[in-house]
PDB file of N, CA and C in Angstrom:
ATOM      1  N   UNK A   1       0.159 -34.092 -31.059  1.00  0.00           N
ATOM      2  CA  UNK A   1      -0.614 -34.081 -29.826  1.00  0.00           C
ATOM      3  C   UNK A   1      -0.142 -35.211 -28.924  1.00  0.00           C
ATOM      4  N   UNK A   2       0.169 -34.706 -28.312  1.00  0.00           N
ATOM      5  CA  UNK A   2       0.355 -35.905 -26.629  1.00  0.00           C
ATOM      6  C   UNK A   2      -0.809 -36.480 -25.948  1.00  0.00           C
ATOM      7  N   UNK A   3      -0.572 -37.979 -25.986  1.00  0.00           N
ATOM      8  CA  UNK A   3      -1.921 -38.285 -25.257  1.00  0.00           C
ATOM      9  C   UNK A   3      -1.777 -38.981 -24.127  1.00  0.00           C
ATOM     10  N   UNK A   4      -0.509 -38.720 -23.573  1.00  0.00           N
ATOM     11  CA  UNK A   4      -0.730 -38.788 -22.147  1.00  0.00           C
ATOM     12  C   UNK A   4       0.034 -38.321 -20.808  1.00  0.00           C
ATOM     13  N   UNK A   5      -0.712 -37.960 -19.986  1.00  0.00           N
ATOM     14  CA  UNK A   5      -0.400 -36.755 -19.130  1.00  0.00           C
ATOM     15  C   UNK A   5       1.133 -37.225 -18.260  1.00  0.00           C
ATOM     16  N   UNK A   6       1.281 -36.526 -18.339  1.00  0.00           N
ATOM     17  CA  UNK A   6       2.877 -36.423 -17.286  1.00  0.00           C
ATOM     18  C   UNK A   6       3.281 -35.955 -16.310  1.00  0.00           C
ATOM     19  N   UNK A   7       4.038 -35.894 -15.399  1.00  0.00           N
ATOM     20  CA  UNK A   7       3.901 -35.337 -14.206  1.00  0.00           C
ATOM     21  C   UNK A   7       5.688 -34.550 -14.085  1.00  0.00           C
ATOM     22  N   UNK A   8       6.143 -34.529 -15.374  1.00  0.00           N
ATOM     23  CA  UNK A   8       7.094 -34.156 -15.987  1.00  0.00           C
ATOM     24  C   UNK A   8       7.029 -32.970 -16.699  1.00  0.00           C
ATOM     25  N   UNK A   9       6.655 -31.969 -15.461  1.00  0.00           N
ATOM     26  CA  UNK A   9       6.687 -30.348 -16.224  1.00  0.00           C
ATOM     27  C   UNK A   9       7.755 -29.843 -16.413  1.00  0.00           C
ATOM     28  N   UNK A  10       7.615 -28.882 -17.385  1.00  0.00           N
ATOM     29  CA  UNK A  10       8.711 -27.753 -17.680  1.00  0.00           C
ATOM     30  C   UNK A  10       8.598 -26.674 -16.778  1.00  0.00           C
ATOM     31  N   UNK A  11       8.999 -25.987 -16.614  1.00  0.00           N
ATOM     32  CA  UNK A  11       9.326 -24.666 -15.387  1.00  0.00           C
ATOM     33  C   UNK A  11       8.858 -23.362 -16.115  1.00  0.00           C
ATOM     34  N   UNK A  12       8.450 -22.523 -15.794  1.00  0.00           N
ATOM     35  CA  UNK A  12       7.679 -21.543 -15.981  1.00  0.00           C
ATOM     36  C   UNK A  12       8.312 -20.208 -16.731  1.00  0.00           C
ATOM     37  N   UNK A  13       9.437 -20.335 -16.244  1.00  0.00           N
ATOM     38  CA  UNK A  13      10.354 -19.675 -17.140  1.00  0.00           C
ATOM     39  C   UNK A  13      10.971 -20.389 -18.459  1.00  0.00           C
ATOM     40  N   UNK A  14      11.166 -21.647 -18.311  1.00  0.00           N
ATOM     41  CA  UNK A  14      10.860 -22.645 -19.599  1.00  0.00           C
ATOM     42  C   UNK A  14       9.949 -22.314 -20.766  1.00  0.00           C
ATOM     43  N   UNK A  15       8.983 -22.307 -20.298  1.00  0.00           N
ATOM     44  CA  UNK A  15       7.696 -21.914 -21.141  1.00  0.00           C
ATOM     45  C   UNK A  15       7.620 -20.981 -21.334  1.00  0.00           C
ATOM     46  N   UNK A  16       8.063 -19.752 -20.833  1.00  0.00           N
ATOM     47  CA  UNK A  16       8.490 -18.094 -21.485  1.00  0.00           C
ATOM     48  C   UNK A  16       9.160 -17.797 -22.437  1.00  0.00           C
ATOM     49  N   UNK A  17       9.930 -18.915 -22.562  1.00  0.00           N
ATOM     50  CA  UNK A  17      11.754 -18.909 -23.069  1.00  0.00           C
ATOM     51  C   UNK A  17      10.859 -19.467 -24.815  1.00  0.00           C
ATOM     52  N   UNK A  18      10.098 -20.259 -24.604  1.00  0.00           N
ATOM     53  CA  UNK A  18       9.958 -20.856 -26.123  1.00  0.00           C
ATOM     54  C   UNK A  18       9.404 -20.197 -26.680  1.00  0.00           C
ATOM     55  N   UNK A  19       9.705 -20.560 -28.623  1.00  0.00           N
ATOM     56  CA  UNK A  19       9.535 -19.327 -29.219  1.00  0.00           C
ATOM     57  C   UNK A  19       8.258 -19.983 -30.271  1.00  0.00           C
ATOM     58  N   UNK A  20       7.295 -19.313 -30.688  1.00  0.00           N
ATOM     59  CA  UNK A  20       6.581 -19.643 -31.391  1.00  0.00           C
ATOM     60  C   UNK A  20       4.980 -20.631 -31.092  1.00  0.00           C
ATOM     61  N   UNK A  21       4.080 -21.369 -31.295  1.00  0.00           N
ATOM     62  CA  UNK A  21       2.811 -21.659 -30.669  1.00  0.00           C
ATOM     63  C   UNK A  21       3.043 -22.983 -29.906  1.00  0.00           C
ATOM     64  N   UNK A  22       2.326 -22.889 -28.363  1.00  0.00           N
ATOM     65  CA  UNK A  22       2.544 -24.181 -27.672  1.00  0.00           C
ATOM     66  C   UNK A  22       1.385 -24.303 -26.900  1.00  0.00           C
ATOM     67  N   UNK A  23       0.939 -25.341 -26.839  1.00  0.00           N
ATOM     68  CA  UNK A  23      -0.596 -25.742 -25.546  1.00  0.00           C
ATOM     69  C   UNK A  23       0.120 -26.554 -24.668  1.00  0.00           C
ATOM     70  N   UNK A  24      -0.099 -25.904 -23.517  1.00  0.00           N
ATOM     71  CA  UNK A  24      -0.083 -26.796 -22.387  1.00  0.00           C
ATOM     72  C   UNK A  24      -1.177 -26.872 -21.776  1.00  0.00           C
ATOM     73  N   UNK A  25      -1.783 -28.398 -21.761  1.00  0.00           N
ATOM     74  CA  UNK A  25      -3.174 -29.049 -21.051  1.00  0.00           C
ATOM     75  C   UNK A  25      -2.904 -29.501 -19.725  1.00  0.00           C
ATOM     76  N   UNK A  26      -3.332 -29.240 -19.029  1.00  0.00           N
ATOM     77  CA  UNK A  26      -3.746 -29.410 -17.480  1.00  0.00           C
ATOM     78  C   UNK A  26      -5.160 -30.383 -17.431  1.00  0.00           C
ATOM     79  N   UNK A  27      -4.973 -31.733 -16.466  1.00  0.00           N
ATOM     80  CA  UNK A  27      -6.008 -32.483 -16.088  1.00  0.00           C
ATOM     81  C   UNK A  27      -4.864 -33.358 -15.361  1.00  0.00           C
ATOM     82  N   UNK A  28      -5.996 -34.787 -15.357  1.00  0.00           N
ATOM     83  CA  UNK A  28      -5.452 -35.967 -14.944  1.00  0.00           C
ATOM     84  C   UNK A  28      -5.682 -36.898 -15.450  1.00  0.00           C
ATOM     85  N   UNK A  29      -5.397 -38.622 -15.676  1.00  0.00           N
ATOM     86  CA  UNK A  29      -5.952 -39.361 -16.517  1.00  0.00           C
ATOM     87  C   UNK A  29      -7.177 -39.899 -16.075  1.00  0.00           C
ATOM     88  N   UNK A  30      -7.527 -39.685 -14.703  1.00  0.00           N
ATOM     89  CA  UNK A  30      -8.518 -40.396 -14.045  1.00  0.00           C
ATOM     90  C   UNK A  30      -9.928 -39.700 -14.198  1.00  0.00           C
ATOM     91  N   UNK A  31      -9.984 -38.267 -14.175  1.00  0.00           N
ATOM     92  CA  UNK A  31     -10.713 -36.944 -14.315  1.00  0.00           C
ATOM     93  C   UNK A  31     -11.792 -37.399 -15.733  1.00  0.00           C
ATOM     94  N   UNK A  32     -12.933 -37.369 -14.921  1.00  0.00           N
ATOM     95  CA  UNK A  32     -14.138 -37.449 -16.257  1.00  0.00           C
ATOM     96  C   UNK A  32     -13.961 -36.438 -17.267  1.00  0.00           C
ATOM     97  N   UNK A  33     -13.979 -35.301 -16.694  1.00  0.00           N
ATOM     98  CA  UNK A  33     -13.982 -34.256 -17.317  1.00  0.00           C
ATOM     99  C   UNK A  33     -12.484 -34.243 -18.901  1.00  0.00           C
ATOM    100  N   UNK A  34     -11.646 -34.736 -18.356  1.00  0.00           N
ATOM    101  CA  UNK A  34     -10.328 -35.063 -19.135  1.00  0.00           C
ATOM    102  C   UNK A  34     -10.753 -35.546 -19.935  1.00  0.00           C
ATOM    103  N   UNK A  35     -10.934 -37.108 -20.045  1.00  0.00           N
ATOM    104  CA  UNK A  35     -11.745 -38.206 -20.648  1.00  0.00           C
ATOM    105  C   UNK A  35     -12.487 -37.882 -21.960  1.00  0.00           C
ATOM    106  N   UNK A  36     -13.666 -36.987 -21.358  1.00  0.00           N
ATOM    107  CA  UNK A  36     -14.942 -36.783 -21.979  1.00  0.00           C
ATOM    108  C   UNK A  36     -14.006 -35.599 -23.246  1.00  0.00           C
ATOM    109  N   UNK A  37     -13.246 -34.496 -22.803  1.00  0.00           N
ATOM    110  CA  UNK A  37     -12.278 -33.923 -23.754  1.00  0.00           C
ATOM    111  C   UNK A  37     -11.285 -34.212 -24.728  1.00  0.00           C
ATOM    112  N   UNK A  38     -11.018 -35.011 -24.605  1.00  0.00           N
ATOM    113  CA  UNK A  38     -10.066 -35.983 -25.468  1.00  0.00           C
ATOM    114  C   UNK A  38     -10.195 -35.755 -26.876  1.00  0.00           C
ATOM    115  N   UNK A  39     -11.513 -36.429 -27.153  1.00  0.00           N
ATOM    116  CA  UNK A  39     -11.807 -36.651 -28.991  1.00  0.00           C
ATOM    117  C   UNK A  39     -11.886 -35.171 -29.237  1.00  0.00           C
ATOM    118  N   UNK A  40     -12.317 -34.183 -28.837  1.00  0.00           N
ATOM    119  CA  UNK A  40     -12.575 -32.660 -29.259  1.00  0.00           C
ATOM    120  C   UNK A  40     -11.306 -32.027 -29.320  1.00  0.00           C
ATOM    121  N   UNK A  41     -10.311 -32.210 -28.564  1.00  0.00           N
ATOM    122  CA  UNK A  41      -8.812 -31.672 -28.185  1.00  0.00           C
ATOM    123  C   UNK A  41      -8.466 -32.312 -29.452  1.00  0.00           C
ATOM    124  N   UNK A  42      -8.714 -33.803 -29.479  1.00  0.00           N
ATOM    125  CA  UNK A  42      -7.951 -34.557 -30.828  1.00  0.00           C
ATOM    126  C   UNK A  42      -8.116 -33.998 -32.047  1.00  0.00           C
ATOM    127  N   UNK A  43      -9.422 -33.984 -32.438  1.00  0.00           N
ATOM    128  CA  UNK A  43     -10.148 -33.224 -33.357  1.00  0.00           C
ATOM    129  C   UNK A  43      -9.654 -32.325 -33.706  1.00  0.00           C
ATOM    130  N   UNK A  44      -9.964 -31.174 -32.810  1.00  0.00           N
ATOM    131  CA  UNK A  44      -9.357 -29.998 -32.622  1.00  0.00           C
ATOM    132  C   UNK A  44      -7.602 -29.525 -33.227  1.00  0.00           C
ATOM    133  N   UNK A  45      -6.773 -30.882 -33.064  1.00  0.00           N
ATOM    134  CA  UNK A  45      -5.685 -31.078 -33.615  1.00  0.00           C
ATOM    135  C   UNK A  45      -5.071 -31.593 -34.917  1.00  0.00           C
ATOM    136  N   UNK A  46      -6.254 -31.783 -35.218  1.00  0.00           N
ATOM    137  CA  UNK A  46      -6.037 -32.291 -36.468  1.00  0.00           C
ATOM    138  C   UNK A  46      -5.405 -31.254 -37.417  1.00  0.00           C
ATOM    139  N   UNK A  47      -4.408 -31.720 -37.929  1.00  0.00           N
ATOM    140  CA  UNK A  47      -3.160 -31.114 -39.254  1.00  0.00           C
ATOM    141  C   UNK A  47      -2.463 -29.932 -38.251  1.00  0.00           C
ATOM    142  N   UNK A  48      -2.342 -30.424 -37.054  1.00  0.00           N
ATOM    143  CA  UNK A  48      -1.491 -29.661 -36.514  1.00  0.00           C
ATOM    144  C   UNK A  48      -0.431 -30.488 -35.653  1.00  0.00           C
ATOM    145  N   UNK A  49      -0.084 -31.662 -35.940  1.00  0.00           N
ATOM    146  CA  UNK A  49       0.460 -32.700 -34.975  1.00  0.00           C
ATOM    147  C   UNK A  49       1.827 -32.414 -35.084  1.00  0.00           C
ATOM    148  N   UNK A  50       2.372 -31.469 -35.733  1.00  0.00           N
ATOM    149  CA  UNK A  50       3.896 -31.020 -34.762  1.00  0.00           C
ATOM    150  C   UNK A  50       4.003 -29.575 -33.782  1.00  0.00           C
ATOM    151  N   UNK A  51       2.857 -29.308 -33.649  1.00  0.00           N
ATOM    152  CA  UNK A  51       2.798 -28.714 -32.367  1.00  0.00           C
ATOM    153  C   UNK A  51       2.881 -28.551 -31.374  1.00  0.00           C
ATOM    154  N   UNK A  52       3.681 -28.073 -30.469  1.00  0.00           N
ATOM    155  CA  UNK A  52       4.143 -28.358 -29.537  1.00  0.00           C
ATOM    156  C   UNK A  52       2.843 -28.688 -28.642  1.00  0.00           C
ATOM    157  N   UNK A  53       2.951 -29.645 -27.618  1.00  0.00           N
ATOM    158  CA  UNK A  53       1.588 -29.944 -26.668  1.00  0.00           C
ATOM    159  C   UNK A  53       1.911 -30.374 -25.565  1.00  0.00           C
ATOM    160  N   UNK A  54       1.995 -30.048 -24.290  1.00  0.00           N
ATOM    161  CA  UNK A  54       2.598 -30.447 -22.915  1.00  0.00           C
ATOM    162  C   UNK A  54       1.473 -30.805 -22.413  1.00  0.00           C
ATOM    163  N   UNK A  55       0.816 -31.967 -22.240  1.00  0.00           N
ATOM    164  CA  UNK A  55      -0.050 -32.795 -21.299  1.00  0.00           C
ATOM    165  C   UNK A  55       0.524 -33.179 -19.921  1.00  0.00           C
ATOM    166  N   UNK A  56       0.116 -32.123 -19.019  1.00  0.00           N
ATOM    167  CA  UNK A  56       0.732 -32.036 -17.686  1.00  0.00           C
ATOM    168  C   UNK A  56      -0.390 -32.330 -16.770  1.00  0.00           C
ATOM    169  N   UNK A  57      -0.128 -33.507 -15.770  1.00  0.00           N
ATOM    170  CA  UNK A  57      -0.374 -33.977 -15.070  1.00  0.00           C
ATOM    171  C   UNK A  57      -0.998 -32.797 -13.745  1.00  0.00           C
ATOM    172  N   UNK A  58      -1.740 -32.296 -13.456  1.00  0.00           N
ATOM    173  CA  UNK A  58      -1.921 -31.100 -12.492  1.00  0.00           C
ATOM    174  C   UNK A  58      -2.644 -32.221 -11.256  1.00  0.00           C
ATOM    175  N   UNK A  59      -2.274 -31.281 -10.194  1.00  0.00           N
ATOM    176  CA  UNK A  59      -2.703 -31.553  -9.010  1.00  0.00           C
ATOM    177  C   UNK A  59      -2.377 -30.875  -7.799  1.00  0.00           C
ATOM    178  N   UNK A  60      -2.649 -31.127  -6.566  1.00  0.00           N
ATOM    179  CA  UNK A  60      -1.820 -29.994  -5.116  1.00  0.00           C
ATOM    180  C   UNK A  60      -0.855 -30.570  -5.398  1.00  0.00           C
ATOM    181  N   UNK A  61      -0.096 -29.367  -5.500  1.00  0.00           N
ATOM    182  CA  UNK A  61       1.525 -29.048  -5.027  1.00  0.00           C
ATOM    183  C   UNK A  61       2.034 -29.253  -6.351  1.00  0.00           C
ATOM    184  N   UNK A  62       1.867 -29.522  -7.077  1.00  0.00           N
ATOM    185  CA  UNK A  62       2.013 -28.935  -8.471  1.00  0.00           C
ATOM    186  C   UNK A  62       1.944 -27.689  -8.743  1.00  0.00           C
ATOM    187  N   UNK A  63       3.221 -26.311  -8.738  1.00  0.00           N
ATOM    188  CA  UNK A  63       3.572 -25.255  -9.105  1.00  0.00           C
ATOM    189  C   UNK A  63       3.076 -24.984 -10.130  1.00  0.00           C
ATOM    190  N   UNK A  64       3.206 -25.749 -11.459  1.00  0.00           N
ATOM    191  CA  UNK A  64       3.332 -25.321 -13.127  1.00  0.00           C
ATOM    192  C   UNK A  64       1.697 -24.824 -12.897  1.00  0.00           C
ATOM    193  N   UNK A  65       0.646 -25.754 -12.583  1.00  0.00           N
ATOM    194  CA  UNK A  65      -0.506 -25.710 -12.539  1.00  0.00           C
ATOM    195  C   UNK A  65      -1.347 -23.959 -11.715  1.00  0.00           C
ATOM    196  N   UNK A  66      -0.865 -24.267 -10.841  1.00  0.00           N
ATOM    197  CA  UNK A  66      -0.838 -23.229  -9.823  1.00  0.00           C
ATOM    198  C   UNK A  66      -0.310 -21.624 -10.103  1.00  0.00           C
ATOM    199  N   UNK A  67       0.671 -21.797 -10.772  1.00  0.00           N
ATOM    200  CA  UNK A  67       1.146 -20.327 -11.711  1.00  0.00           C
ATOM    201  C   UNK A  67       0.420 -19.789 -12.620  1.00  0.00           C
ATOM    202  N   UNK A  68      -0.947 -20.782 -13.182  1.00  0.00           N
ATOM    203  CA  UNK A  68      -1.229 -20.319 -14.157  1.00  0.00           C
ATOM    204  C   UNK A  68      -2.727 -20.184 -14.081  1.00  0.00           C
ATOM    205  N   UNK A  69      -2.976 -20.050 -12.062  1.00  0.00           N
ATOM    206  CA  UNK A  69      -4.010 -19.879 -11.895  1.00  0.00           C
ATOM    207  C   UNK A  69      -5.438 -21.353 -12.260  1.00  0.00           C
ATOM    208  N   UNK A  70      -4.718 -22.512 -12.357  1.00  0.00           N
ATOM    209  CA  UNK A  70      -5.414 -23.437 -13.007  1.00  0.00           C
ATOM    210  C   UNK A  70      -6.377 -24.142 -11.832  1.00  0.00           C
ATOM    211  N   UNK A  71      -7.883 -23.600 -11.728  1.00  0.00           N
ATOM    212  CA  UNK A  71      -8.947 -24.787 -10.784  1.00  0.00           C
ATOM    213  C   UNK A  71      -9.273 -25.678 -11.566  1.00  0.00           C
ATOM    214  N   UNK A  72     -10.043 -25.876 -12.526  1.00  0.00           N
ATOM    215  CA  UNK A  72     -10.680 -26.796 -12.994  1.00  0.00           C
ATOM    216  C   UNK A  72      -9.904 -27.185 -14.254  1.00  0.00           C
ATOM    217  N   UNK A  73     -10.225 -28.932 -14.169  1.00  0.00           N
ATOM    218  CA  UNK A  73      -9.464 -29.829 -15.238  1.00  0.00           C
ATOM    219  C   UNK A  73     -10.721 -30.018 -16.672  1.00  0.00           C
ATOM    220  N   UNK A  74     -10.083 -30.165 -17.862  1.00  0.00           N
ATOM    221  CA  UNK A  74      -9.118 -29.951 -18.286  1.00  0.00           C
ATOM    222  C   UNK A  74      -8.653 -27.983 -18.677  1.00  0.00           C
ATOM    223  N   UNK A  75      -7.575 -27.395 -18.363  1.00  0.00           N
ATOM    224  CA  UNK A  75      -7.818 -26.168 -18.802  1.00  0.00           C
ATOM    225  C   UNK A  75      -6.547 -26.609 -19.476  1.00  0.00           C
ATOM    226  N   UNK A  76      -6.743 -25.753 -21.222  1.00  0.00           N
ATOM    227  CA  UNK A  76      -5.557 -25.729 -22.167  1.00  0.00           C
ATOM    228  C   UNK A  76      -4.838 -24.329 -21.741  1.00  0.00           C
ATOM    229  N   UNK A  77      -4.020 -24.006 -22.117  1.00  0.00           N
ATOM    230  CA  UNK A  77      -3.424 -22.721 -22.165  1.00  0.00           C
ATOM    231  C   UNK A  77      -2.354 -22.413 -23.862  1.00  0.00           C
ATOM    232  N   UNK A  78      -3.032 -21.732 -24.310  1.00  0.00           N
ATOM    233  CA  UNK A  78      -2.517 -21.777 -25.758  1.00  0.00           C
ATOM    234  C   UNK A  78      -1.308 -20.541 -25.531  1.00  0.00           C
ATOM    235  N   UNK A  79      -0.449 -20.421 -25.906  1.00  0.00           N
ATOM    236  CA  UNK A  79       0.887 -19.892 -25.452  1.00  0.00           C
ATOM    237  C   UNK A  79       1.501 -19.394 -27.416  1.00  0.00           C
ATOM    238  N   UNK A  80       2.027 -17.825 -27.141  1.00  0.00           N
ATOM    239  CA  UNK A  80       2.439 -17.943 -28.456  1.00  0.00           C
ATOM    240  C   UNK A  80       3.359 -16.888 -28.038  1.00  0.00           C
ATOM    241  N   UNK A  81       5.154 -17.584 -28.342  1.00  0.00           N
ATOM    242  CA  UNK A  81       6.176 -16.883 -27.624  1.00  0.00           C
ATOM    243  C   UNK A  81       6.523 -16.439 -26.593  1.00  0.00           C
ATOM    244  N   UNK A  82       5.776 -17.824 -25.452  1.00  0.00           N
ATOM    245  CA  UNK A  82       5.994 -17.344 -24.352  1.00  0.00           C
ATOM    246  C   UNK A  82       4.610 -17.352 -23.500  1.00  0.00           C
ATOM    247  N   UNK A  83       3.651 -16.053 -24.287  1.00  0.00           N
ATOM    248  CA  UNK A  83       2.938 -15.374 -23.894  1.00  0.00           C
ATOM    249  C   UNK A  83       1.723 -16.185 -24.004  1.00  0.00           C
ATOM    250  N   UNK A  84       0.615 -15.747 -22.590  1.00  0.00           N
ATOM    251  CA  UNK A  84      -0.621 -16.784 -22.655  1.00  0.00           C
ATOM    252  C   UNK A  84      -1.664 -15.786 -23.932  1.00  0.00           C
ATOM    253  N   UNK A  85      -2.060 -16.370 -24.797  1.00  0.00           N
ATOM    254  CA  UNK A  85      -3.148 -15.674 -25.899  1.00  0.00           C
ATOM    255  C   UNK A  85      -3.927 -15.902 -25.781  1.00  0.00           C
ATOM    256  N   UNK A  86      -4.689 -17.314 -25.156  1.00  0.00           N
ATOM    257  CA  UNK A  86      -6.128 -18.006 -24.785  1.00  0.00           C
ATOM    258  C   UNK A  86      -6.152 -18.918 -24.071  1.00  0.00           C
ATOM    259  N   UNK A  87      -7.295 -19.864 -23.297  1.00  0.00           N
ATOM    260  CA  UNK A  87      -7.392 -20.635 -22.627  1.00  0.00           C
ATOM    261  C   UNK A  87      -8.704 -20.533 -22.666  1.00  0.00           C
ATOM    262  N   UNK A  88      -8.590 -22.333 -22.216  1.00  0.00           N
ATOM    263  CA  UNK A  88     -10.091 -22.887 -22.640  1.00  0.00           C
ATOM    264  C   UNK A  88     -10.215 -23.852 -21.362  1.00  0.00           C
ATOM    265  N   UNK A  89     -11.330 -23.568 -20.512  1.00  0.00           N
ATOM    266  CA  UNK A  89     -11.801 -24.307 -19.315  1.00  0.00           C
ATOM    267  C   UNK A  89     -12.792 -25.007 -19.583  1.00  0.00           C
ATOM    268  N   UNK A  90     -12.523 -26.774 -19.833  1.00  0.00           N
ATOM    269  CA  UNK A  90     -13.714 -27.590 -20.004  1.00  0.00           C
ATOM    270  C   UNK A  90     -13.912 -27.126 -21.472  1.00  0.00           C
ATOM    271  N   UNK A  91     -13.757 -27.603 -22.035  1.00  0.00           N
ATOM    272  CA  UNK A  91     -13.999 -27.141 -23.531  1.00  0.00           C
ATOM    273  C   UNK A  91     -14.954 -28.263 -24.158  1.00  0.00           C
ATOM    274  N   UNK A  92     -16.011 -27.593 -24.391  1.00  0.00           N
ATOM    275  CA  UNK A  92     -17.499 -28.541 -25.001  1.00  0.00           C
ATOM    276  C   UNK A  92     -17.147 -28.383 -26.543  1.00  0.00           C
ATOM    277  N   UNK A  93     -16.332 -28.337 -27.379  1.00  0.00           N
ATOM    278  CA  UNK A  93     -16.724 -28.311 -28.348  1.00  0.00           C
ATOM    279  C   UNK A  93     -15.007 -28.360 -29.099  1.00  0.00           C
ATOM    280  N   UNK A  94     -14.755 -28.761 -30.260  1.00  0.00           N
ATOM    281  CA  UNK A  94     -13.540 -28.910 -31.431  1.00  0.00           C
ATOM    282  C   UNK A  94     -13.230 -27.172 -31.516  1.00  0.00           C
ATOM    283  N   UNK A  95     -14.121 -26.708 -31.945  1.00  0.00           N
ATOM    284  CA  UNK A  95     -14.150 -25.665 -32.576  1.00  0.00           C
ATOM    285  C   UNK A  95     -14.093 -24.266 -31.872  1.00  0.00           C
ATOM    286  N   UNK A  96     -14.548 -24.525 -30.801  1.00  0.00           N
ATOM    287  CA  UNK A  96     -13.504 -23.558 -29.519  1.00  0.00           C
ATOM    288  C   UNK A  96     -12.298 -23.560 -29.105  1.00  0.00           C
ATOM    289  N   UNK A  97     -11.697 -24.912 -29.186  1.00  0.00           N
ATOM    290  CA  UNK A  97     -10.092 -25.493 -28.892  1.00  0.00           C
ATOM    291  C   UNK A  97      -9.518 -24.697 -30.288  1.00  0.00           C
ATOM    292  N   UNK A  98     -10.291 -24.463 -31.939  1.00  0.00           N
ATOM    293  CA  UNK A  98      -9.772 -24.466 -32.967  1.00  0.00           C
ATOM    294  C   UNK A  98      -9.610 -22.992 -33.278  1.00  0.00           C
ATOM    295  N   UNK A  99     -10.541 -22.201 -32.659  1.00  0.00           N
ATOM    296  CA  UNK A  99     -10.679 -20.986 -32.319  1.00  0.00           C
ATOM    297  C   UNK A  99      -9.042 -20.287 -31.556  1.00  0.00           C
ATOM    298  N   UNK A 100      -9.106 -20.933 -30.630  1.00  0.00           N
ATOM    299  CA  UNK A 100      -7.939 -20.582 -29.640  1.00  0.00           C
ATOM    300  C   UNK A 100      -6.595 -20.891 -30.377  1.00  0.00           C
ATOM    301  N   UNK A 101      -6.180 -21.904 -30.961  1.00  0.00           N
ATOM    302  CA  UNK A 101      -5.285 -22.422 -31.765  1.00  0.00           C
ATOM    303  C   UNK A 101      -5.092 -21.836 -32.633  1.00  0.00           C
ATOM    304  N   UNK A 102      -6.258 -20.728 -33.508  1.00  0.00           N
ATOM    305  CA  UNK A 102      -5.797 -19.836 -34.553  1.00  0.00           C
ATOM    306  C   UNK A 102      -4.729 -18.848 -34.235  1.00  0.00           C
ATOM    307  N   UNK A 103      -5.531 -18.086 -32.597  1.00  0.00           N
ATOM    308  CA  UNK A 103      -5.013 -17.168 -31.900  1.00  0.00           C
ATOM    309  C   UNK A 103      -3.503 -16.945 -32.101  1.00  0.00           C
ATOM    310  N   UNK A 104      -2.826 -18.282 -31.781  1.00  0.00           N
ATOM    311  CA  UNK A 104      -1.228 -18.735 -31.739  1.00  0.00           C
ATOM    312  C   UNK A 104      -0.911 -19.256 -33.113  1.00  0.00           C
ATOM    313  N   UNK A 105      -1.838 -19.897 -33.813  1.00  0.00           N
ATOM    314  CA  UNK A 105      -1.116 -20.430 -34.572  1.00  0.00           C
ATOM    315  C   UNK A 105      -0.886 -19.211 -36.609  1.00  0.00           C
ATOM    316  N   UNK A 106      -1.698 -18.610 -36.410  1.00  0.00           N
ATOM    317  CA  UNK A 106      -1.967 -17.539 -37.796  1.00  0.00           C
ATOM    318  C   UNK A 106      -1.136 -16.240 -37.702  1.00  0.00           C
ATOM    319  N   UNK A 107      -0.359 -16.444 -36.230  1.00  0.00           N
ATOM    320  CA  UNK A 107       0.775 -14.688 -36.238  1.00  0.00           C
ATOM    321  C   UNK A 107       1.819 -15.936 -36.622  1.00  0.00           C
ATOM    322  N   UNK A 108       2.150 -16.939 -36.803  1.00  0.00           N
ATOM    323  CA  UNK A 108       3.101 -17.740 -37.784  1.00  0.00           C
ATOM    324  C   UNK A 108       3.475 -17.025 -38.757  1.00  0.00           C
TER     325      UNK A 108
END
C-alpha cells in the first residue's frame, strides 16, 4: 500500500495494459475525507502489501481522475486486467474496501 499521494499518474491506457489486480485511489493529502480513510484502506490491506496501489493525487485538470468519472475524494477504483470491477466512494468501513478487493483479487 502507498501512503502517499502523487501527482505522478500513469495514463489510461497504462492502466488497461496491466495485467492482473490494481487500486488506484483518488484524493488529496489535505482532504478530511482522505485522512479520516486511511486506517480502513490500511486495514483493509492488510496481507495484501504487494499489490499494486496508485495513490493519485486528483484535482482540476487532472485527466487520470476525470476519465474515470471521479467527483468525490477518496474514490478507490479496484481494476482487474485492466478492467474497472468495483469502486468505493468515501468508504466508511475495512470491510467494504475488503469486499471490493476480493472482486480482483480471488479470479487470481
Amino acid at each position: 500500500m502507498n501512503h502517499d499521494y502523487t501527482t505522478d499518474e500513469p495514463g489510461r491506457d497504462e492502466l488497461r495494459a496491466m495485467r492482473g489486480p490494481v487500486v488506484v485511489e483518488f484524493g488529496a493529502p489535505w482532504c478530511p475525507w482522505c485522512q479520516g480513510a486511511q486506517p480502513l484502506i490500511a486495514q483493509a490491506f492488510e496481507g495484501h502489501e504487494t499489490l499494486a496501489h496508485y495513490k493519485i493525487e486528483d484535482g482540476k485538470g487532472r485527466p487520470l481522475g476525470r476519465s474515470f468519472g471521479v467527483k468525490l475524494w477518496p474514490t478507490l477504483i479496484f481494476l482487474r486486467d485492466g478492467e474497472e470491477m468495483a469502486r468505493r466512494v468515501r468508504p466508511e468501513s475495512a470491510e467494504t474496501i475488503r469486499e471490493a478487493l476480493a472482486q480482483i483479487i480471488t479470479a487470481e
